[in-house]
N, C-alpha and C. Protein backbone atom coordinates (compact mmCIF):
# COMPACT_ATOMS: atom_id res chain seq x y z
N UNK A 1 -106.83 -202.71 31.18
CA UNK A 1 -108.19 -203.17 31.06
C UNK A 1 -108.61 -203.00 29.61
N UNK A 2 -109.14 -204.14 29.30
CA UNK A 2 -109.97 -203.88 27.93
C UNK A 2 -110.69 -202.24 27.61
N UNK A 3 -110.33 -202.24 26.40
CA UNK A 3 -111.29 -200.85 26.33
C UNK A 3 -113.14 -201.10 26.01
N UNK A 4 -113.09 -202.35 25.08
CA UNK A 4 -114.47 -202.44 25.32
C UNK A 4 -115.15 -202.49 26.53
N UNK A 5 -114.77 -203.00 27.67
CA UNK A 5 -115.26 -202.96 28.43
C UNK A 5 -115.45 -201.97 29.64
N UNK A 6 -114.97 -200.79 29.16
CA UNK A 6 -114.49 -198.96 29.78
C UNK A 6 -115.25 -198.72 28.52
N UNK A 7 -115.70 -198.65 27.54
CA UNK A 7 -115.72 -197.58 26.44
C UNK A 7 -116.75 -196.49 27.13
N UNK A 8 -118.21 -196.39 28.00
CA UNK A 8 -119.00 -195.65 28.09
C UNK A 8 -118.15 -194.63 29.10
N UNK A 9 -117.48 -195.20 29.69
CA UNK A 9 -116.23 -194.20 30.99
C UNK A 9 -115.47 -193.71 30.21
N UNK A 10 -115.03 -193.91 29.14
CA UNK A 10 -113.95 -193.51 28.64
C UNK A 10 -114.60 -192.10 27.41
N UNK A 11 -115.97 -192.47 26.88
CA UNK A 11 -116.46 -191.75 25.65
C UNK A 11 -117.13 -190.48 26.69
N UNK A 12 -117.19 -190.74 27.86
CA UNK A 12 -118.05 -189.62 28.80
C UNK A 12 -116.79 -189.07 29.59
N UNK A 13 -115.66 -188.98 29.53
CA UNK A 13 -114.20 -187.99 30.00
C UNK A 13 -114.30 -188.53 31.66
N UNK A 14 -115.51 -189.97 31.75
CA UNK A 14 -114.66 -189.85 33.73
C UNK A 14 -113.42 -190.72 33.84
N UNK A 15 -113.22 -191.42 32.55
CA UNK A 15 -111.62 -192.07 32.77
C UNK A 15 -110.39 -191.37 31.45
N UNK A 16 -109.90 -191.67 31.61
CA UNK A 16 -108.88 -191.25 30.49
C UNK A 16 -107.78 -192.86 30.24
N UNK A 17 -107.13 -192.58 29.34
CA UNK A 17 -105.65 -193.81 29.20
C UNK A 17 -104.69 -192.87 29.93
N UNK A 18 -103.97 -194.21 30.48
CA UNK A 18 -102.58 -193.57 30.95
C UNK A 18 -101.68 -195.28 30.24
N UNK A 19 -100.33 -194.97 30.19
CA UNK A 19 -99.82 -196.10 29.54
C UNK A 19 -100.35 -196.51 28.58
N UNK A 20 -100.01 -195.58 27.09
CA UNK A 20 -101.21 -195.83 26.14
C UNK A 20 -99.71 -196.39 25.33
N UNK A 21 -98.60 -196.91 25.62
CA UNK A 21 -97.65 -197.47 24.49
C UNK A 21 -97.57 -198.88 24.97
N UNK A 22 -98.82 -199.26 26.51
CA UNK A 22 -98.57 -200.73 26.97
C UNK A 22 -99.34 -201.50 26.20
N UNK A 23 -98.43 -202.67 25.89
CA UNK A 23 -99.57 -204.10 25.94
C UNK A 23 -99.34 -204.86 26.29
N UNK A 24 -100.77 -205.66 26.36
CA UNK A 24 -100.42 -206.53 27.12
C UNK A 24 -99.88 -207.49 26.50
N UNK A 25 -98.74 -208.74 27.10
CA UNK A 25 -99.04 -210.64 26.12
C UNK A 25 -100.23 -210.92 25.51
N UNK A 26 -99.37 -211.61 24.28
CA UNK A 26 -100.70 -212.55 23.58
C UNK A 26 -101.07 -213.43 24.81
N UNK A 27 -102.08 -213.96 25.10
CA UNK A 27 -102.43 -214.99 25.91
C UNK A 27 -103.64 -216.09 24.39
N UNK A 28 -102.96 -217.17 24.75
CA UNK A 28 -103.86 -218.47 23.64
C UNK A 28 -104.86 -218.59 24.57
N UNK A 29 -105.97 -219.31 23.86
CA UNK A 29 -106.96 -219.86 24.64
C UNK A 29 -107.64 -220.94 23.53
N UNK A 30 -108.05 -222.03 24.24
CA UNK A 30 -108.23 -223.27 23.67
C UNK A 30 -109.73 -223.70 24.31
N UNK A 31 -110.36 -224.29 23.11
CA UNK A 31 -111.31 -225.15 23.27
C UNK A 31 -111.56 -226.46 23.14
N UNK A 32 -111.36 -227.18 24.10
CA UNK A 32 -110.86 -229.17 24.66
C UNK A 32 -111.84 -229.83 24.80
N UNK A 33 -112.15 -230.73 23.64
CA UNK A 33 -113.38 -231.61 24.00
C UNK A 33 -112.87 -233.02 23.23
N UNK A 34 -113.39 -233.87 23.32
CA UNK A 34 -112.87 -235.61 23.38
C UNK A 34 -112.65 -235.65 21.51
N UNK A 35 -111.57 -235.72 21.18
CA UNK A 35 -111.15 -236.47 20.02
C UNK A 35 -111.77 -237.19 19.56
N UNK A 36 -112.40 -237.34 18.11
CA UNK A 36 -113.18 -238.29 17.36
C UNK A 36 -114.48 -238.31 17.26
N UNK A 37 -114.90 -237.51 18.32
CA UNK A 37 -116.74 -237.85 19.02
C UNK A 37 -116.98 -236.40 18.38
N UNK A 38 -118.34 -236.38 17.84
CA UNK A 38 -119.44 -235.61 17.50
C UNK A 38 -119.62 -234.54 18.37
N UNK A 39 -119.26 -233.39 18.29
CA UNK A 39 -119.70 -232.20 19.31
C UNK A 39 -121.12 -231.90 19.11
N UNK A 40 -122.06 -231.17 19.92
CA UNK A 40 -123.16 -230.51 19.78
C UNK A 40 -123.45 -229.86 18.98
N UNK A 41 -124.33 -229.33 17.88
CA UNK A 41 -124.54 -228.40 17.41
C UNK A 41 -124.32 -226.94 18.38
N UNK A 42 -125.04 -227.21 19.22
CA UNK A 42 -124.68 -225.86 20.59
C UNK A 42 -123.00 -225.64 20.62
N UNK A 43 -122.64 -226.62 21.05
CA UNK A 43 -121.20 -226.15 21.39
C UNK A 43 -120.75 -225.91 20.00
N UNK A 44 -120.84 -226.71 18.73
CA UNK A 44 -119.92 -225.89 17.53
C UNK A 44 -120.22 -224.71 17.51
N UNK A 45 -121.74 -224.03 17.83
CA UNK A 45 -122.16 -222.83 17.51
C UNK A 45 -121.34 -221.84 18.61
N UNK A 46 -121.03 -222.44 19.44
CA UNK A 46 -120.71 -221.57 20.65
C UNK A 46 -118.97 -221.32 20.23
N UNK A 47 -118.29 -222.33 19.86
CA UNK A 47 -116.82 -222.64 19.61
C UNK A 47 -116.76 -221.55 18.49
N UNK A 48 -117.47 -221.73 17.75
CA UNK A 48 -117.84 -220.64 16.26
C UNK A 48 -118.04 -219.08 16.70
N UNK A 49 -118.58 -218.65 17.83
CA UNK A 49 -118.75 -217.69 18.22
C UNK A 49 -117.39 -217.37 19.32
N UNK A 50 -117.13 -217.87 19.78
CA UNK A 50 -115.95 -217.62 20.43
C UNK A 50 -114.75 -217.24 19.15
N UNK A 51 -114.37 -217.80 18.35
CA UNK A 51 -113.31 -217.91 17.17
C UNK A 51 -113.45 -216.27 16.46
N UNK A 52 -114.92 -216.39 16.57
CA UNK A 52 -115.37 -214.92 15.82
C UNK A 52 -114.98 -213.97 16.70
N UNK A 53 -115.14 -213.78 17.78
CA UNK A 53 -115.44 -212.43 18.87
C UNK A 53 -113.76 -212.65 19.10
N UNK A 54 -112.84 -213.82 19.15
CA UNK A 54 -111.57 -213.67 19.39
C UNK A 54 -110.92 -212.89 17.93
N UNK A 55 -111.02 -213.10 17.45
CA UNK A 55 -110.28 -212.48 15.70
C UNK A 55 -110.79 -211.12 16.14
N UNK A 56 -111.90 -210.79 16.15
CA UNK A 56 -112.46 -209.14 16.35
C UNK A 56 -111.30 -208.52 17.52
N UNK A 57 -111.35 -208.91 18.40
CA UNK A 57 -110.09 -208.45 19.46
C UNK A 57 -108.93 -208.15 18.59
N UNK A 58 -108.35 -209.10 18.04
CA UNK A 58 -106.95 -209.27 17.84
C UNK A 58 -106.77 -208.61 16.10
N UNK A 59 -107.53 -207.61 15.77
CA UNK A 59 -107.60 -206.99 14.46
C UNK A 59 -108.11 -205.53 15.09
């Protein structure tokens, strides 16, 4: 399990790591929308925020 998403269980001793030399696969993930055509401002902003919060993981 993600640790961000344990961190308050984990910083308060009710969980601990076990298998702390596992990891998991890279897994890709893609964002698919129609070739050539104008995206939303919303969705670039959202595609932009996804790109960001993915790099933060993977550093």
């Amino acid at each position: 399990m993600s640790t961000h998403i344990v961190k308050k269980y984990f910083d308060a001793g009710v969980i601990s790591r076990c298998l702390e030399d596992y990891h998991s696969p890279i897994m890709n993930f893609y964002a698919v929308y129609p070739n050539g055509q104008n995206i939303s401002k919303k969705l670039q902003i959202f595609i932009d925020f996804l790109i960001k919060q993915f790099k933060k993981l993977s550093s």
